[in-house]
Protein backbone atom coordinates (compact mmCIF):
# COMPACT_ATOMS: atom_id res chain seq x y z
CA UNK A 1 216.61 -232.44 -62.78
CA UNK A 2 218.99 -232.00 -59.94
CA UNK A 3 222.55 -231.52 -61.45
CA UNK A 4 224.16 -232.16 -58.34
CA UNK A 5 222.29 -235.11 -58.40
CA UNK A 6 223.13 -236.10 -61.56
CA UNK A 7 227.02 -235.86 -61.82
CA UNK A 8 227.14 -237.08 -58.31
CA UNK A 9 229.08 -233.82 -57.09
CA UNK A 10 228.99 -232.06 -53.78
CA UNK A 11 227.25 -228.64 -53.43
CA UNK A 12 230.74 -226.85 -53.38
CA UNK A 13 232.53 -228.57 -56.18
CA UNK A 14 234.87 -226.81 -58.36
CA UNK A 15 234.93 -226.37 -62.25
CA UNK A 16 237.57 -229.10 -62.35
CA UNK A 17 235.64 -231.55 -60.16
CA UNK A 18 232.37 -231.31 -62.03
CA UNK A 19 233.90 -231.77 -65.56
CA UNK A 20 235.66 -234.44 -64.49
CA UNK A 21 232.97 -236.22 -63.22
CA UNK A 22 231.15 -235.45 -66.14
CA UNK A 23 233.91 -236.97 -68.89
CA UNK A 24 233.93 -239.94 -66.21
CA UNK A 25 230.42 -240.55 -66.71
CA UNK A 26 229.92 -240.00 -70.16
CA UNK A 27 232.51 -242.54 -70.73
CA UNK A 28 230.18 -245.11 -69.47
CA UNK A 29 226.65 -243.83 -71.17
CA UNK A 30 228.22 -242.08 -74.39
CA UNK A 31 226.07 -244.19 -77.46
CA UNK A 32 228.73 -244.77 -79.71
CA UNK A 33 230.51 -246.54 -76.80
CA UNK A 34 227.12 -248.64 -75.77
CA UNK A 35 225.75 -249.28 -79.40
CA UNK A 36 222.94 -252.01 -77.93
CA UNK A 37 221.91 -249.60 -75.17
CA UNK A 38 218.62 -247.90 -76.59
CA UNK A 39 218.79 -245.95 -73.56
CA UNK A 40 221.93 -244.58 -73.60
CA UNK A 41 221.50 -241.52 -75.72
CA UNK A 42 218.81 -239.87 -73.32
CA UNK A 43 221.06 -240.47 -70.36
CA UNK A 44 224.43 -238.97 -72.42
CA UNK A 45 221.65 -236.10 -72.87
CA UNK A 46 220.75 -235.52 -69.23
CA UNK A 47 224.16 -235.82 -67.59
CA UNK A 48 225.43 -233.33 -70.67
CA UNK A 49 222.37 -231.03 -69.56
CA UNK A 50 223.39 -231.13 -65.95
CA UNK A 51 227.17 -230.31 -67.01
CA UNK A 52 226.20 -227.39 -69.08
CA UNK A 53 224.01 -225.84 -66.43
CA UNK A 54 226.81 -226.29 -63.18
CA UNK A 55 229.39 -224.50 -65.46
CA UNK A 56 226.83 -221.89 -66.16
CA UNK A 57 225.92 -221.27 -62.61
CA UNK A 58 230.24 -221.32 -61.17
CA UNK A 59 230.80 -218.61 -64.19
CA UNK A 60 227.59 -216.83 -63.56
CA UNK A 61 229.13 -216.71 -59.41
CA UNK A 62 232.38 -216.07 -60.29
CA UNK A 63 231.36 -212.82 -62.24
CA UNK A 64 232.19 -209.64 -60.01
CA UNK A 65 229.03 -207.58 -58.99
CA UNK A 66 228.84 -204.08 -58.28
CA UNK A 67 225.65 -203.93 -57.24
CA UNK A 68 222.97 -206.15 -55.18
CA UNK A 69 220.83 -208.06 -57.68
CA UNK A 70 217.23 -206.98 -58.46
CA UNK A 71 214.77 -209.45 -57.01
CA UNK A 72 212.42 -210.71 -58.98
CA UNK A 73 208.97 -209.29 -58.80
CA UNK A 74 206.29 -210.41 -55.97
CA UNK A 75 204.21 -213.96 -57.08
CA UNK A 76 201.02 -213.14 -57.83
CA UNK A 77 198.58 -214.68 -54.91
CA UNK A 78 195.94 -217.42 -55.99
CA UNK A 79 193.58 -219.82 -55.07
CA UNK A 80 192.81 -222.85 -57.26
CA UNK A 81 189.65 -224.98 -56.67
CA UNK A 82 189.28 -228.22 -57.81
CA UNK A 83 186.10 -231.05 -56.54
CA UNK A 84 187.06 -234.38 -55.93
CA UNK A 85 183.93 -237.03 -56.18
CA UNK A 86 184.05 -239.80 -53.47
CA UNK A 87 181.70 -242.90 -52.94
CA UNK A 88 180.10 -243.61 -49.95
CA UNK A 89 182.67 -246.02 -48.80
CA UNK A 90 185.66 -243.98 -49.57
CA UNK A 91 183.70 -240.83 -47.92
CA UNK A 92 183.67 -243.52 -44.52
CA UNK A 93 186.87 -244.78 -44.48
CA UNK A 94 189.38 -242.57 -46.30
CA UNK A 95 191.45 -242.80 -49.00
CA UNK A 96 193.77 -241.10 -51.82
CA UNK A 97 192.60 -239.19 -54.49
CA UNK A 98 194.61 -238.01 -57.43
CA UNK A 99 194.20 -234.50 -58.53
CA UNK A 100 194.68 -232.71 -61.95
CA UNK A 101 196.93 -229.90 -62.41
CA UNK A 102 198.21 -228.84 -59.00
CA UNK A 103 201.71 -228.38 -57.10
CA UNK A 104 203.09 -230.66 -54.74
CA UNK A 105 206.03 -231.01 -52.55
CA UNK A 106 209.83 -230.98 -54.01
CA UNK A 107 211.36 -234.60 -54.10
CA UNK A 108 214.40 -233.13 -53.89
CA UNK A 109 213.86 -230.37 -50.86
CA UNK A 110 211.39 -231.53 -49.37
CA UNK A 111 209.59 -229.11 -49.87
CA UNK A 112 211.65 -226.72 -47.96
CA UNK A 113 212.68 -224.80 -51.25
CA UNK A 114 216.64 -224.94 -49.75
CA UNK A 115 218.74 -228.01 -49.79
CA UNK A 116 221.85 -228.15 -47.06
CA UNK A 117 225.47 -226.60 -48.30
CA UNK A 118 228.66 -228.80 -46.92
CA UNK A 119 229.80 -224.70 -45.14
CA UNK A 120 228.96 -221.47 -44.74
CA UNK A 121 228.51 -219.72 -48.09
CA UNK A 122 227.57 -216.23 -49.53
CA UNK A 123 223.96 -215.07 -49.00
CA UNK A 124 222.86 -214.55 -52.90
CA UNK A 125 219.65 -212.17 -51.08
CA UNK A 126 222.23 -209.39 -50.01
CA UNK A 127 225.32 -210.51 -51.72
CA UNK A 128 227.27 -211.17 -48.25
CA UNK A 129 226.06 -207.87 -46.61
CA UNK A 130 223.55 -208.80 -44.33
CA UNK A 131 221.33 -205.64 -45.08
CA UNK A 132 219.06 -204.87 -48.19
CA UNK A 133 217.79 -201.82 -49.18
CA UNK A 134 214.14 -200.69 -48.99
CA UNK A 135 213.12 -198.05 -51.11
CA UNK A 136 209.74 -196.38 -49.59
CA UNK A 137 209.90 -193.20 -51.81
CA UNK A 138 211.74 -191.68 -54.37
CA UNK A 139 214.42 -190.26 -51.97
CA UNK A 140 214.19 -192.09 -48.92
CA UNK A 141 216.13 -195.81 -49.19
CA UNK A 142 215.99 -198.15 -45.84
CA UNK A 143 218.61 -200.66 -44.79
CA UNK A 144 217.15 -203.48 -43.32
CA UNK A 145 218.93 -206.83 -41.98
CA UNK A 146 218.90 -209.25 -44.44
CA UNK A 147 215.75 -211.80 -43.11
CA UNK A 148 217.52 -215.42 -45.24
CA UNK A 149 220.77 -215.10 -42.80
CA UNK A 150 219.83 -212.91 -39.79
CA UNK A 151 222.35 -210.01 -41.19
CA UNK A 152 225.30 -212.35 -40.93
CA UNK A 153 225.50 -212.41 -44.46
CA UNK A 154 226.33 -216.38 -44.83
CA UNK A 155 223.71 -219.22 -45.11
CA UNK A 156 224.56 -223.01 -44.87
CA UNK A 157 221.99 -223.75 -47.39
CA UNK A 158 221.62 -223.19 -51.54
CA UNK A 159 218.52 -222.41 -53.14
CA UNK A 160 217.10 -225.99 -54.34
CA UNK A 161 217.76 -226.36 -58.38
CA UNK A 162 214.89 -228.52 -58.73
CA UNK A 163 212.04 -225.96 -57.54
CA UNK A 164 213.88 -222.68 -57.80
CA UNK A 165 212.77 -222.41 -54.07
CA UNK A 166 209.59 -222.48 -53.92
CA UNK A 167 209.46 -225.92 -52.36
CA UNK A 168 206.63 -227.36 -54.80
CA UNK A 169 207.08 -228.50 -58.51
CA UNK A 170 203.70 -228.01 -60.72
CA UNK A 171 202.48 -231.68 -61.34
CA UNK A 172 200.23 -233.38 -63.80
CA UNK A 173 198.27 -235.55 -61.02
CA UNK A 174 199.26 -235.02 -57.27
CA UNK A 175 198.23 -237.39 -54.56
CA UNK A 176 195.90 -236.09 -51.96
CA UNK A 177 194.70 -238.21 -48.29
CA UNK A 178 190.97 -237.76 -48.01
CA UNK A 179 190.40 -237.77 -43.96
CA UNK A 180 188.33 -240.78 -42.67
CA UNK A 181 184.27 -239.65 -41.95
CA UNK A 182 184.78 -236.68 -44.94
CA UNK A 183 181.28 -234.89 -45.76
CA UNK A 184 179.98 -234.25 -48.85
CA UNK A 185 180.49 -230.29 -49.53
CA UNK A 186 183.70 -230.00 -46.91
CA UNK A 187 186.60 -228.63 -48.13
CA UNK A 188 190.40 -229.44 -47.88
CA UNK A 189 193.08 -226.79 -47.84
CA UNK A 190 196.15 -227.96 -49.79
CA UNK A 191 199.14 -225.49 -48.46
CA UNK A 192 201.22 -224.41 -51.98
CA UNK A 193 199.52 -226.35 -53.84
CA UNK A 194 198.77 -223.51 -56.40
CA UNK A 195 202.77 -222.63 -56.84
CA UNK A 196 203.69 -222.55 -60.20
CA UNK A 197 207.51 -220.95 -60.52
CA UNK A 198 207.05 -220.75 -64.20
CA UNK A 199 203.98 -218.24 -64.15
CA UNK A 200 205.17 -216.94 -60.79
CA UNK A 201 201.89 -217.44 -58.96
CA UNK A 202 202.05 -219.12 -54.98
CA UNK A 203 198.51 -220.02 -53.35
CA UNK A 204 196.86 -222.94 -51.96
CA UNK A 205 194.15 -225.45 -53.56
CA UNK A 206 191.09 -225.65 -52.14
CA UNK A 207 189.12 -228.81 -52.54
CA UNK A 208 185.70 -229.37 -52.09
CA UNK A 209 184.42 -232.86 -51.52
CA UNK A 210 181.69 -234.25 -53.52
CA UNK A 211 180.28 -237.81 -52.33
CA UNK A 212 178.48 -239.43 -55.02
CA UNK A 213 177.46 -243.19 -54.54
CA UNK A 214 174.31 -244.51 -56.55
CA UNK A 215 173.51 -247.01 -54.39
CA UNK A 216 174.20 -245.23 -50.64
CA UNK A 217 173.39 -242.16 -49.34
CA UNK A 218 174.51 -240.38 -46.16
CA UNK A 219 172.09 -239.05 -44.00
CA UNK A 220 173.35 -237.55 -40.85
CA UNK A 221 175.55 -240.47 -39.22
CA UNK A 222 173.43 -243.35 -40.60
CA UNK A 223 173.91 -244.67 -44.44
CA UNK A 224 170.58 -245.32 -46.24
CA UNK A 225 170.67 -248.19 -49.14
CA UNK A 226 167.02 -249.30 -50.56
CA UNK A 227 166.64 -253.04 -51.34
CA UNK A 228 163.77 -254.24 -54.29
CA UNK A 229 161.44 -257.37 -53.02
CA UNK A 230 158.35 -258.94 -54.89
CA UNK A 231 155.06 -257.82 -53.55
CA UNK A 232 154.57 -261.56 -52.85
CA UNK A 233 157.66 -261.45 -50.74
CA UNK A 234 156.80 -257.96 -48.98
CA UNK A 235 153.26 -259.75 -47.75
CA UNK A 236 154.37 -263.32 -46.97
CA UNK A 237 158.15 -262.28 -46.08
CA UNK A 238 161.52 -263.31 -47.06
CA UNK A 239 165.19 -262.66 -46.62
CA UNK A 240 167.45 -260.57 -48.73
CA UNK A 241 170.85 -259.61 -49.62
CA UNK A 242 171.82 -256.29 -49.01
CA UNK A 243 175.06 -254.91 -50.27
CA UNK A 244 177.29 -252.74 -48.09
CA UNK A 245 179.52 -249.98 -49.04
CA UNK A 246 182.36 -251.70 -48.02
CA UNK A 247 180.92 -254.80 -50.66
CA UNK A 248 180.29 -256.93 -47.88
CA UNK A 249 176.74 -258.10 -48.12
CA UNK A 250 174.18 -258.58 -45.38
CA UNK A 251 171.73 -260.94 -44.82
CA UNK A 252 168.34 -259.25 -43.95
CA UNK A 253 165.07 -260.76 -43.12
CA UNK A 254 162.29 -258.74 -44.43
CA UNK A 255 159.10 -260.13 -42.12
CA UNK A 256 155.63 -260.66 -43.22
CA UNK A 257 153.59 -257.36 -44.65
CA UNK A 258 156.12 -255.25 -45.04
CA UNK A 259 154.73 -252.08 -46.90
CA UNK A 260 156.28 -250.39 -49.94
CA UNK A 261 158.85 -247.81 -48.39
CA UNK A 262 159.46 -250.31 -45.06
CA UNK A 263 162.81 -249.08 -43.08
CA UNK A 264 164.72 -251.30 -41.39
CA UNK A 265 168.04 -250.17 -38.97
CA UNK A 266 170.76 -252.04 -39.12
CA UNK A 267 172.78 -251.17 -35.55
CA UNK A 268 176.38 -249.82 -35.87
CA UNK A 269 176.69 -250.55 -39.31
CA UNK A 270 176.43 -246.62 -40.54
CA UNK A 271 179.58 -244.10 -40.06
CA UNK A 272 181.73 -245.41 -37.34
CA UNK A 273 184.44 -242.49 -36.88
CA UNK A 274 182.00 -240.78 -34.40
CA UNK A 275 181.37 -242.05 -30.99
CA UNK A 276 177.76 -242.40 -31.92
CA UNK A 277 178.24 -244.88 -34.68
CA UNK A 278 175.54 -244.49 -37.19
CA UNK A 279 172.80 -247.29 -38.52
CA UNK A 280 172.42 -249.01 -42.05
CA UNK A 281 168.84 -247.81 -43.26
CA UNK A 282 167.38 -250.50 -45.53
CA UNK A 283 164.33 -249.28 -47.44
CA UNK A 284 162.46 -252.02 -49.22
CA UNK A 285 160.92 -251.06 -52.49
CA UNK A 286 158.37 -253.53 -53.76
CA UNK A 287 158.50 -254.55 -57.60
CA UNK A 288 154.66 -254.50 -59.38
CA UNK A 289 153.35 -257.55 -60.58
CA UNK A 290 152.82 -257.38 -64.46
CA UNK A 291 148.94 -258.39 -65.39
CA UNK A 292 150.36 -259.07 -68.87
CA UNK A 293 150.83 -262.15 -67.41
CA UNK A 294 147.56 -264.44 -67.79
CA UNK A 295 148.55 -266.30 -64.49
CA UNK A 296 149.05 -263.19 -62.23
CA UNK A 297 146.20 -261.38 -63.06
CA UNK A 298 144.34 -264.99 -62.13
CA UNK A 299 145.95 -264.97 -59.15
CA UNK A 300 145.51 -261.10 -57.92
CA UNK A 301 141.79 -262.13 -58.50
CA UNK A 302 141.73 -264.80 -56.62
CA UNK A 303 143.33 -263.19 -53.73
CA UNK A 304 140.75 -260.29 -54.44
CA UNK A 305 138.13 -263.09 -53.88
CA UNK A 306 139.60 -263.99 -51.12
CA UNK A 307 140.30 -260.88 -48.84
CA UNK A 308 136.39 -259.70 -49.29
CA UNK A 309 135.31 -263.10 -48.55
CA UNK A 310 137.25 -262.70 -45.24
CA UNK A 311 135.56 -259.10 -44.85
């Protein structure tokens, strides 16, 4: 929740401004003034929220301070890994994954953990000083120049309420563009995607790319895909469907005596992000006759008859 955002204030407003905003809004949302409005008690509840917290921040920056805030201690520096299981197709021509459990960028920021201030205004890092103080020993204290405002000791920007600056809210599924021509075992380097303000951890996510696809396999550039014929079929030839991964389907003629195992290369029809596009690899398999059946096993030995005869 940005409470900016929610009174509809500027950055700089006064005490006065934002609570008169907020009775002006609450007039319009309070539920005893909008009885057939189910929704009107969780907005009263948000824009009182956002009221309660602006106050708190103008008294907490109104308060005279003696002496330069501590900072908070360092993030602790992670790497989450996550896999992400593709098909064939998606593996080929890219797409958009959803993943569990990771950071991404700040709606309201932009990821940029500051949002713009109307004018120059105090640097909260040094209090207005434009140094800070290193302490490398017990007895020996540095002043450095403050690196958020160049030692000027003014910004034109606020810390973003929404992400606490750190530019990435933790998310329950995040969104992530899987690259055209992506290989199984690659991995993908999601920049903050591991920051997590409340457990004051930063890191990235690395993913690693899994394609699984039961009917298509990638083998270098080509994609292999086996198709089942009848034995009949394999020795007197036929024409098949074959399914691609995009679920077009090709037709494929499958000439006479074609073995068990048979390839057959389909030109250009593999991975095409390369500019060596791949090949579709058929492979017929050949289904067994059943004996079980009184009229095939009189047929297999009439054909047995038949191919010693022509011996």
């Amino acid at each position: 929740m940005n409470p900016f955002t929610v009174l509809g204030v500027p950055f700089n407003a006064t005490k006065d401004e934002v609570t008169a905003a907020y009775r002006q809004l609450a007039k319009k949302c309070h539920p005893d003034l909008n009885p057939n409005d189910p929704d009107a008690a969780a907005r009263f509840h948000v824009l009182s929220e956002a009221h309660k917290q602006l106050l708190d921040d103008l008294d907490a920056a109104a308060q005279p301070r003696k002496r330069p805030m501590q900072r908070a201690s360092a993030p602790t520096v992670i790497t989450l890994r996550r896999n992400v299981f593709l098909t064939v197709h998606e593996a080929m021509t890219g797409c958009r994954k959803s993943v569990e459990g990771i950071s991404g960028p700040c709606s309201c920021c932009s990821g940029s953990g500051r949002v713009p201030s109307p004018g120059p205004v105090e640097c909260t890092a040094c209090l207005g000083t434009g140094v800070r103080h290193n302490r490398n020993s017990a007895l020996i204290r540095l002043k450095v120049e403050c690196s958020d405002c160049a030692g000027t000791g003014r910004v034109t920007w606020f810390i973003c309420h929404e992400c606490a600056g750190f530019g990435t809210v933790h998310m329950d599924e995040c969104a992530v563009d899987i690259p055209p021509g992506t290989r199984s075992g690659e991995h993908l380097v999601i920049p903050g995607g591991a920051n997590n303000r409340r457990e004051n951890v930063v890191g990235d996510v690395e993913i690693t790319v899994v394609v699984k696809d039961p009917n298509f396999r990638i083998a270098g550039d080509d994609v292999e895909t086996s198709v089942a014929v009848d034995i009949y079929d394999a020795v007197l030839g036929t024409t098949v469907d074959v399914p691609l991964p995009s679920g077009e389907v090709l037709r494929l003629a499958v000439p006479p005596e074609t073995p068990h195992g048979g390839r057959f290369r389909v030109k250009g029809r593999g991975l095409h992000y390369t500019e060596a596009k791949g090949d579709l690899v058929v492979i017929v398999k050949t289904r067994p006759l059943k004996l079980s059946n009184p009229g095939v096993r009189e047929a297999m030995l009439a054909l047995k008859h038949a191919a010693s005869a022509g011996v």
